[in-house]
N, C-alpha and C. Protein backbone atom coordinates (compact mmCIF):
# COMPACT_ATOMS: atom_id res chain seq x y z
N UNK A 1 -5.98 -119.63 -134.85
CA UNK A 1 -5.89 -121.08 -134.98
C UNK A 1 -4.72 -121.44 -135.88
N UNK A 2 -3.86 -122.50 -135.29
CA UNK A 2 -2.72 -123.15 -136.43
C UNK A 2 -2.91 -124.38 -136.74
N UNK A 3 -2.95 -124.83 -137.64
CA UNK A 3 -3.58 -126.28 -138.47
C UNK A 3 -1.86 -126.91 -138.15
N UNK A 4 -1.54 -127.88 -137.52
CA UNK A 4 -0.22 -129.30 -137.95
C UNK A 4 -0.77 -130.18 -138.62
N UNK A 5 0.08 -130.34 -139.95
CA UNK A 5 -0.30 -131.65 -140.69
C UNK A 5 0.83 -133.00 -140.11
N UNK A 6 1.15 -133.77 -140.15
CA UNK A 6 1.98 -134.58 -139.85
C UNK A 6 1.47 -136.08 -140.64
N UNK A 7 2.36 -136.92 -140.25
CA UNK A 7 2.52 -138.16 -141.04
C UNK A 7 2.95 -139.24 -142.14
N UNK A 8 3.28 -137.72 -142.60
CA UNK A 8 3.72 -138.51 -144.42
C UNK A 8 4.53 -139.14 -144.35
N UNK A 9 5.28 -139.32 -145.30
CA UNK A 9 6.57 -140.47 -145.68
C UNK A 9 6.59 -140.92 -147.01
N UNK A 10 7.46 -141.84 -147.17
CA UNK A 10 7.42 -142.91 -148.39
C UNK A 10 7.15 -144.26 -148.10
N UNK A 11 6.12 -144.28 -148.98
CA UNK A 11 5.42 -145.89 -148.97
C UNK A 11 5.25 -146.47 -150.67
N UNK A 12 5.62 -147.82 -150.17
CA UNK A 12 5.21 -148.60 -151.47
C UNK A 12 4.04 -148.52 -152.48
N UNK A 13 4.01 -148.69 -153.51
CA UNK A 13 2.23 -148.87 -154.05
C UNK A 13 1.27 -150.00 -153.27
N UNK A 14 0.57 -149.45 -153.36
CA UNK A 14 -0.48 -150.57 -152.08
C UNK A 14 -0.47 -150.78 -151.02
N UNK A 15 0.69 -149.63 -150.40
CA UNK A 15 0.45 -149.42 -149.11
C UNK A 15 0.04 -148.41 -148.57
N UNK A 16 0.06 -147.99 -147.22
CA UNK A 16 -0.81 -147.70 -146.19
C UNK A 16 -0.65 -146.81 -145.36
N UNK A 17 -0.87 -145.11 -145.46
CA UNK A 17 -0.49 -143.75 -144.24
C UNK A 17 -1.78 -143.71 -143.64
N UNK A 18 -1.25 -143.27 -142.26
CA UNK A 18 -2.12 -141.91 -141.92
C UNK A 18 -1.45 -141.08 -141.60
N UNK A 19 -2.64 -139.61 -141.99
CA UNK A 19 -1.73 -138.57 -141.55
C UNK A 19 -2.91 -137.73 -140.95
N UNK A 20 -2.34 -136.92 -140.10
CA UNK A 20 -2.84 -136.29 -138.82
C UNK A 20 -2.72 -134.59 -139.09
N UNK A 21 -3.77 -134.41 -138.56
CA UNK A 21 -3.81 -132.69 -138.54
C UNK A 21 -4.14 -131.71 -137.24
N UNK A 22 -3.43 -131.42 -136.17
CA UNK A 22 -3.53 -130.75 -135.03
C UNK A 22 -3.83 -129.63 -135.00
N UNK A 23 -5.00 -128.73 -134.72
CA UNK A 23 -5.23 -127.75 -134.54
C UNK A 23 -5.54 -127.07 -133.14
N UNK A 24 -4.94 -125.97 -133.17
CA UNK A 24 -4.37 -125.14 -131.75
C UNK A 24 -5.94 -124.25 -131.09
N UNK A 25 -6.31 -124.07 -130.47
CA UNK A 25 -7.58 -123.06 -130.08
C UNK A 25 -8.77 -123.87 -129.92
N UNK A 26 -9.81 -123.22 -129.26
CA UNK A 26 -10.94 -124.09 -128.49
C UNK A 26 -12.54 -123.60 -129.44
N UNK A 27 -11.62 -123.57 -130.98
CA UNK A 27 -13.16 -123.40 -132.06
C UNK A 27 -13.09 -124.23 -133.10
N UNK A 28 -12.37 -125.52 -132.97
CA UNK A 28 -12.08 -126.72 -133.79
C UNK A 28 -12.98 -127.00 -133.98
N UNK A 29 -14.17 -127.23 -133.02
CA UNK A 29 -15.03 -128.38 -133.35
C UNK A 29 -16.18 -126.99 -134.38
N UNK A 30 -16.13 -126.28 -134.22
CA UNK A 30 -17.40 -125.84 -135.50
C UNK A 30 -16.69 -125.49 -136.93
N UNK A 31 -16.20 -125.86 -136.87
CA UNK A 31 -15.35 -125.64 -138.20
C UNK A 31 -15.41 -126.85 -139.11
N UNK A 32 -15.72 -126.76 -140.73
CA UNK A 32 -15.39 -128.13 -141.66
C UNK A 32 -13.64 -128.09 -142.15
N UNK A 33 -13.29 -129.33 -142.01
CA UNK A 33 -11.80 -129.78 -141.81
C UNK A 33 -12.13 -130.25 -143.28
N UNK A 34 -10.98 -129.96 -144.15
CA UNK A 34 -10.84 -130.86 -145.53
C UNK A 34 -9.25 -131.06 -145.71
N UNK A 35 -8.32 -131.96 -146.35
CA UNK A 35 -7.52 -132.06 -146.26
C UNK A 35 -7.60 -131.64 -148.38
N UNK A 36 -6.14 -131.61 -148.91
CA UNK A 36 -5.77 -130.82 -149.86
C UNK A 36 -4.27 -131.80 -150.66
N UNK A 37 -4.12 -131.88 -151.55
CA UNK A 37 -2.60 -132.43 -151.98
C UNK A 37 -2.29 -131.34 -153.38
N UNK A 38 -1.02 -131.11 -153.43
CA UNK A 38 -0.66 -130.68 -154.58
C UNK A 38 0.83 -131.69 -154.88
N UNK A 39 0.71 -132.23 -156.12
CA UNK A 39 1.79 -132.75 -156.87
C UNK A 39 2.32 -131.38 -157.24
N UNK A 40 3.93 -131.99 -157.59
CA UNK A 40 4.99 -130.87 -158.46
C UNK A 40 4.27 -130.68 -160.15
N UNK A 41 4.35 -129.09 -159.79
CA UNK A 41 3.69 -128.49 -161.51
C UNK A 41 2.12 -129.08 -161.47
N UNK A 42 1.53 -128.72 -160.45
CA UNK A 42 0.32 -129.23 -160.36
C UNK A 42 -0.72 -128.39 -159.49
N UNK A 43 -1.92 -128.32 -159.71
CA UNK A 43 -2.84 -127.58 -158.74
C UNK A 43 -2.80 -128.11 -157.47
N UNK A 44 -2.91 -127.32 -156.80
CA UNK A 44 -4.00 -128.04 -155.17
C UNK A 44 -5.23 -128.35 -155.69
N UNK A 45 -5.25 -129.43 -155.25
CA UNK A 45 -6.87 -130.21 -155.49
C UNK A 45 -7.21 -130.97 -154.27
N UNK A 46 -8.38 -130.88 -154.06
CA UNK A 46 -9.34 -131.12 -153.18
C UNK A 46 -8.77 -132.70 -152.70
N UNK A 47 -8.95 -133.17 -151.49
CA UNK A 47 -9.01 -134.48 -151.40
C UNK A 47 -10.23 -135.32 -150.53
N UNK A 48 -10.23 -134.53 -149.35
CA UNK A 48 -11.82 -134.78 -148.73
C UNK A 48 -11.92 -133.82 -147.56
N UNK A 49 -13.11 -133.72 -147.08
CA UNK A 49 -13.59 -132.87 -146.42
C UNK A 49 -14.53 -133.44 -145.38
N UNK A 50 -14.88 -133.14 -143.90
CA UNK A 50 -15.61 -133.60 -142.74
C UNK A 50 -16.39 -132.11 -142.60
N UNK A 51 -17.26 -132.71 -142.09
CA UNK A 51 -18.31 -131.62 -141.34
C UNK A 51 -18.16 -131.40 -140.22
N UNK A 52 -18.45 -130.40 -139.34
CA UNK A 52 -18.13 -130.21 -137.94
C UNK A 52 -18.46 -131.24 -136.59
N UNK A 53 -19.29 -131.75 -137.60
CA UNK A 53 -19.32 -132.92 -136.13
C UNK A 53 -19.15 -134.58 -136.62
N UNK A 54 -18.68 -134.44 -137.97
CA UNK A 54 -18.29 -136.05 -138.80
C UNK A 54 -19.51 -136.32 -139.25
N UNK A 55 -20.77 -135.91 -139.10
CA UNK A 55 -21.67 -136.08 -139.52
C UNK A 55 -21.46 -136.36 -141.28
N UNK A 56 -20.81 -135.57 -141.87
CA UNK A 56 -20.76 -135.66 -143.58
C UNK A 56 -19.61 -135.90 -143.81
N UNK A 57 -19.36 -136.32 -144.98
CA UNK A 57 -17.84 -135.94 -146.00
C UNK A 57 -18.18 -136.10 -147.31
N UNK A 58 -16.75 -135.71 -147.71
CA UNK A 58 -17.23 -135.65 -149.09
C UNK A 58 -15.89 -135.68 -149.54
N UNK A 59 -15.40 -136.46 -150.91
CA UNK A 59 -14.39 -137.27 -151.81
C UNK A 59 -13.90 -136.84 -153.18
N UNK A 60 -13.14 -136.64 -153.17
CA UNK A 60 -13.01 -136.24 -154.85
C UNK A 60 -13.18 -137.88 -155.22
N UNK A 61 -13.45 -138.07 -156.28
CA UNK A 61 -13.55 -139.25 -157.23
C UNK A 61 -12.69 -140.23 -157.23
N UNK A 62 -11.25 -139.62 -157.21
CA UNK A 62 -9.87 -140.99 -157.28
C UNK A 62 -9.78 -141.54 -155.97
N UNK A 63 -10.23 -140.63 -155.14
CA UNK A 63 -9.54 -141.49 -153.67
C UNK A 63 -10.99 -142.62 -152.81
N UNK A 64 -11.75 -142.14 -153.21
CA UNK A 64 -13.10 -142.81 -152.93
C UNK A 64 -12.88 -144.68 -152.32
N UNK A 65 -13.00 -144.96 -151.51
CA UNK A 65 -13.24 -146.15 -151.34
C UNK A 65 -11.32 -146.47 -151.14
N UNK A 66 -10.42 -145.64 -150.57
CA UNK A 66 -9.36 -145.80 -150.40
C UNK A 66 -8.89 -145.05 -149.28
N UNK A 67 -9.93 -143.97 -149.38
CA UNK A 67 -9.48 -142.64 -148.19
C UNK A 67 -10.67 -142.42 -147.85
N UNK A 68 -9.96 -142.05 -145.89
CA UNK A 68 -11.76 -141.85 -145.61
C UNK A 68 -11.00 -140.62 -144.42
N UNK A 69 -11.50 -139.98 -144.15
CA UNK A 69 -11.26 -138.51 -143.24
C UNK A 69 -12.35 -138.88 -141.98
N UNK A 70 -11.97 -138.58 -140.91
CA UNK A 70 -12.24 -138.49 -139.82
C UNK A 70 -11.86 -137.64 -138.62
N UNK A 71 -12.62 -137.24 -137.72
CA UNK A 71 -11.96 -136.58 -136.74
C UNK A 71 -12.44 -136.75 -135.42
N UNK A 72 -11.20 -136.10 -134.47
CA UNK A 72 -11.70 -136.48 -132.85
C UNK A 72 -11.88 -134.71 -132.48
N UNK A 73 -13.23 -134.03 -131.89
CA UNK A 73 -13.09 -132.99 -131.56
C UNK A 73 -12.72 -132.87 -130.53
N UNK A 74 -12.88 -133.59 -129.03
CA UNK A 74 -12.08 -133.96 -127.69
C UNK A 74 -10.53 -133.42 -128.28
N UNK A 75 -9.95 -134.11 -128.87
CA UNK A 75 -8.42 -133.91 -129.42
C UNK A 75 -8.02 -133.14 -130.09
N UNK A 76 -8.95 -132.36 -130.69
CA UNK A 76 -7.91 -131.02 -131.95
C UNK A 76 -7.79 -131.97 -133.46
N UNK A 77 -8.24 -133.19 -133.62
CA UNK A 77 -7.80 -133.69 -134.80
C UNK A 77 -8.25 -134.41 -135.44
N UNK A 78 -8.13 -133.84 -136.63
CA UNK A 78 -8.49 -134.55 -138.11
C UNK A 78 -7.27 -135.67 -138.81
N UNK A 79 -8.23 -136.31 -139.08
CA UNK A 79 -7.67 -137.44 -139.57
C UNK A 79 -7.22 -137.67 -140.97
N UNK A 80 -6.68 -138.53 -141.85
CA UNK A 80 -7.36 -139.27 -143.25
C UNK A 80 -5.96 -140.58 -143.44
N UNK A 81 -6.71 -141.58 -143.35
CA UNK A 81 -6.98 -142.52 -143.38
C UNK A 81 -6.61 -143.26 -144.87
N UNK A 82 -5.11 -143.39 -145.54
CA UNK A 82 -4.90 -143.63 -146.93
C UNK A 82 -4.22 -145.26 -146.92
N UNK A 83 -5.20 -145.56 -148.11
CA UNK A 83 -5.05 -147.41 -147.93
C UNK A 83 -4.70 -147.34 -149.54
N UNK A 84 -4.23 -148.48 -150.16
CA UNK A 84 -3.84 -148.79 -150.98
C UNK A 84 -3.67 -147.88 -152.02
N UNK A 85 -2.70 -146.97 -151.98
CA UNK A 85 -2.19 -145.97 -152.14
C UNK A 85 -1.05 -146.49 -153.81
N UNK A 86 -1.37 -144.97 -154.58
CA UNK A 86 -0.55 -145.35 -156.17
C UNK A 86 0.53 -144.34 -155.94
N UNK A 87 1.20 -144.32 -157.01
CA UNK A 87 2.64 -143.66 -157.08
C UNK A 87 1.39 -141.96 -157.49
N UNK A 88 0.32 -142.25 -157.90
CA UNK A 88 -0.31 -140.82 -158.21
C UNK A 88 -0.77 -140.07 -156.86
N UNK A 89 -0.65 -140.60 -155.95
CA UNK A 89 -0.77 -140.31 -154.34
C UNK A 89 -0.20 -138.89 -154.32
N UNK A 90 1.15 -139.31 -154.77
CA UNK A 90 2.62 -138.67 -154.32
C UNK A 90 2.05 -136.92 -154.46
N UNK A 91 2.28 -136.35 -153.67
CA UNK A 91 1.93 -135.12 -153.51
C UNK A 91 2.12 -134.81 -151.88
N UNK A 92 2.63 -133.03 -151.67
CA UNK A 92 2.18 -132.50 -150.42
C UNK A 92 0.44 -132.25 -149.92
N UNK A 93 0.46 -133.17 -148.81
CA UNK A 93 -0.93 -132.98 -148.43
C UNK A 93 -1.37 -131.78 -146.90
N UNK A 94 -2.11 -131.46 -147.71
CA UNK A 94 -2.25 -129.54 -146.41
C UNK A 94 -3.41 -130.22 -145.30
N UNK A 95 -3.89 -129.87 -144.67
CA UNK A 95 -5.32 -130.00 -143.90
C UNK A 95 -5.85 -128.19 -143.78
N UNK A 96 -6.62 -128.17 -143.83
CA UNK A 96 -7.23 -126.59 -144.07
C UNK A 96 -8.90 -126.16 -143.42
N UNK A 97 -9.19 -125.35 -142.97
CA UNK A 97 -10.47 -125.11 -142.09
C UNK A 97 -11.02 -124.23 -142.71
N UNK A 98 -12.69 -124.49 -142.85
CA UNK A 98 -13.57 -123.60 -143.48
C UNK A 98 -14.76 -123.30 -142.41
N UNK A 99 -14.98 -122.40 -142.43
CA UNK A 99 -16.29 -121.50 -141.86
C UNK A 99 -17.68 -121.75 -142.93
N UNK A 100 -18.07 -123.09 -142.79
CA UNK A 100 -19.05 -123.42 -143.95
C UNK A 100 -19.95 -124.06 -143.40
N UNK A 101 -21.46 -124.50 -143.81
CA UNK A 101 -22.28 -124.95 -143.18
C UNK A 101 -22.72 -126.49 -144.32
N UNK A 102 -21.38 -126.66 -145.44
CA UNK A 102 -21.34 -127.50 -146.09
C UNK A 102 -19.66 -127.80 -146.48
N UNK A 103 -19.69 -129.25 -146.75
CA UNK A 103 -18.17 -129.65 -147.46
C UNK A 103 -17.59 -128.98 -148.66
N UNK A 104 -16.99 -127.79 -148.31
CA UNK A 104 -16.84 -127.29 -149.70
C UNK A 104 -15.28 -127.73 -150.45
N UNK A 105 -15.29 -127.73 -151.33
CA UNK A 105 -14.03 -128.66 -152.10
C UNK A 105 -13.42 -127.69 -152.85
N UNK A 106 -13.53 -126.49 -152.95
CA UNK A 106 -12.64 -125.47 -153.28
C UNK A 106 -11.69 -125.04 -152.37
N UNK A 107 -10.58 -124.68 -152.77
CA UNK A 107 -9.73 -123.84 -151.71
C UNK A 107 -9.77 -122.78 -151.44
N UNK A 108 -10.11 -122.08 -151.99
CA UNK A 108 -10.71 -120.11 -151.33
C UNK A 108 -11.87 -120.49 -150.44
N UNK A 109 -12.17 -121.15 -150.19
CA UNK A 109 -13.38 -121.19 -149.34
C UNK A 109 -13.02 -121.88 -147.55
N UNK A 110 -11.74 -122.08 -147.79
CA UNK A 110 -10.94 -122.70 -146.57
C UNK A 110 -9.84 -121.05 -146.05
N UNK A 111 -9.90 -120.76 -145.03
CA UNK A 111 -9.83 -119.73 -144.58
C UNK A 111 -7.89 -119.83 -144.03
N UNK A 112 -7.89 -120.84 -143.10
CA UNK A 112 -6.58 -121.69 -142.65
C UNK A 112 -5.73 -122.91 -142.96
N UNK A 113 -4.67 -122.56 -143.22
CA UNK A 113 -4.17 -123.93 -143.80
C UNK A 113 -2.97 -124.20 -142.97
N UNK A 114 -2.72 -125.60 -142.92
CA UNK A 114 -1.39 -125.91 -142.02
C UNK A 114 -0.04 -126.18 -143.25
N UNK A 115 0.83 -126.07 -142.79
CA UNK A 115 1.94 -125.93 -143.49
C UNK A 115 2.55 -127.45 -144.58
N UNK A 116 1.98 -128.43 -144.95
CA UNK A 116 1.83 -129.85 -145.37
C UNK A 116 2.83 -130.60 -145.29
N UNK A 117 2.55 -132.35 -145.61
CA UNK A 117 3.31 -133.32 -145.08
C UNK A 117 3.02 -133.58 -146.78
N UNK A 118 4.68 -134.44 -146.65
CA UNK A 118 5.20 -135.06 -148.17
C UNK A 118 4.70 -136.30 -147.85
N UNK A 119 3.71 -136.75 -149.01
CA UNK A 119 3.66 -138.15 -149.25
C UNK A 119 4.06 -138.46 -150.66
N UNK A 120 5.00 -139.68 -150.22
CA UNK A 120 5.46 -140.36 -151.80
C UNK A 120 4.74 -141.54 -151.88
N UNK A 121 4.66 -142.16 -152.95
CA UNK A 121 4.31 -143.48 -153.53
C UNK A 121 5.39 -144.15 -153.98
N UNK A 122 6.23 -145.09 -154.26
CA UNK A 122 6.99 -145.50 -154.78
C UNK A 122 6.16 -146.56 -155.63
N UNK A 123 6.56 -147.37 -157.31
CA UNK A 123 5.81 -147.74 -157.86
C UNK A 123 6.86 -149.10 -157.89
């Protein structure tokens, strides 16, 4: 399986991406999809995570009620959905696949990762 992230760019503060994650092979749909950002001199940290059939997700704390993850299994793709967006946005965001029977928000626990899309914030 190969994870495509796509979408990023530069956007204003308070404005508005999506970005998209394409995955290649016909075992998408049992898999939990979480997407990932790392700022410069900074960890990868969690950003949100879907369950294999959208049934769940789950948020780190800052993006809550701004970002929401979704996916089409018909299509290969995961979604997320970023609305009023800060210059603390700004980070490469990965999309990554776990073999889990829960949203897990660590990254060793995500098996595949796609190669990530630059999102900026401008302030």
């Amino acid at each position: 399986v190969q994870l495509q992230a796509s979408g990023g760019g530069l956007v204003q503060a308070g404005g508005s991406l999506k970005l998209s994650c394409a995955a290649s092979g016909r075992t998408f749909s049992g898999y939990v999809m979480g997407w990932f950002r790392q700022a410069p001199g900074r960890e990868r940290e969690f950003v949100a995570a879907i369950s294999w059939n959208g049934g769940r997700t789950n948020y780190t704390d800052s993006v809550k009620g701004r970002i929401t993850i979704s996916r089409d299994n018909a299509k290969n793709l995961v979604y997320l959905q970023m609305s009023n967006l800060k210059p603390e946005d700004t980070a490469v965001y990965y999309c990554a696949r776990a073999r889990r029977t829960f949203t897990p928000v660590v990254n060793t626990e995500y098996d595949t990762w796609g190669q990530g899309t630059q999102v900026t914030v401008s302030s």
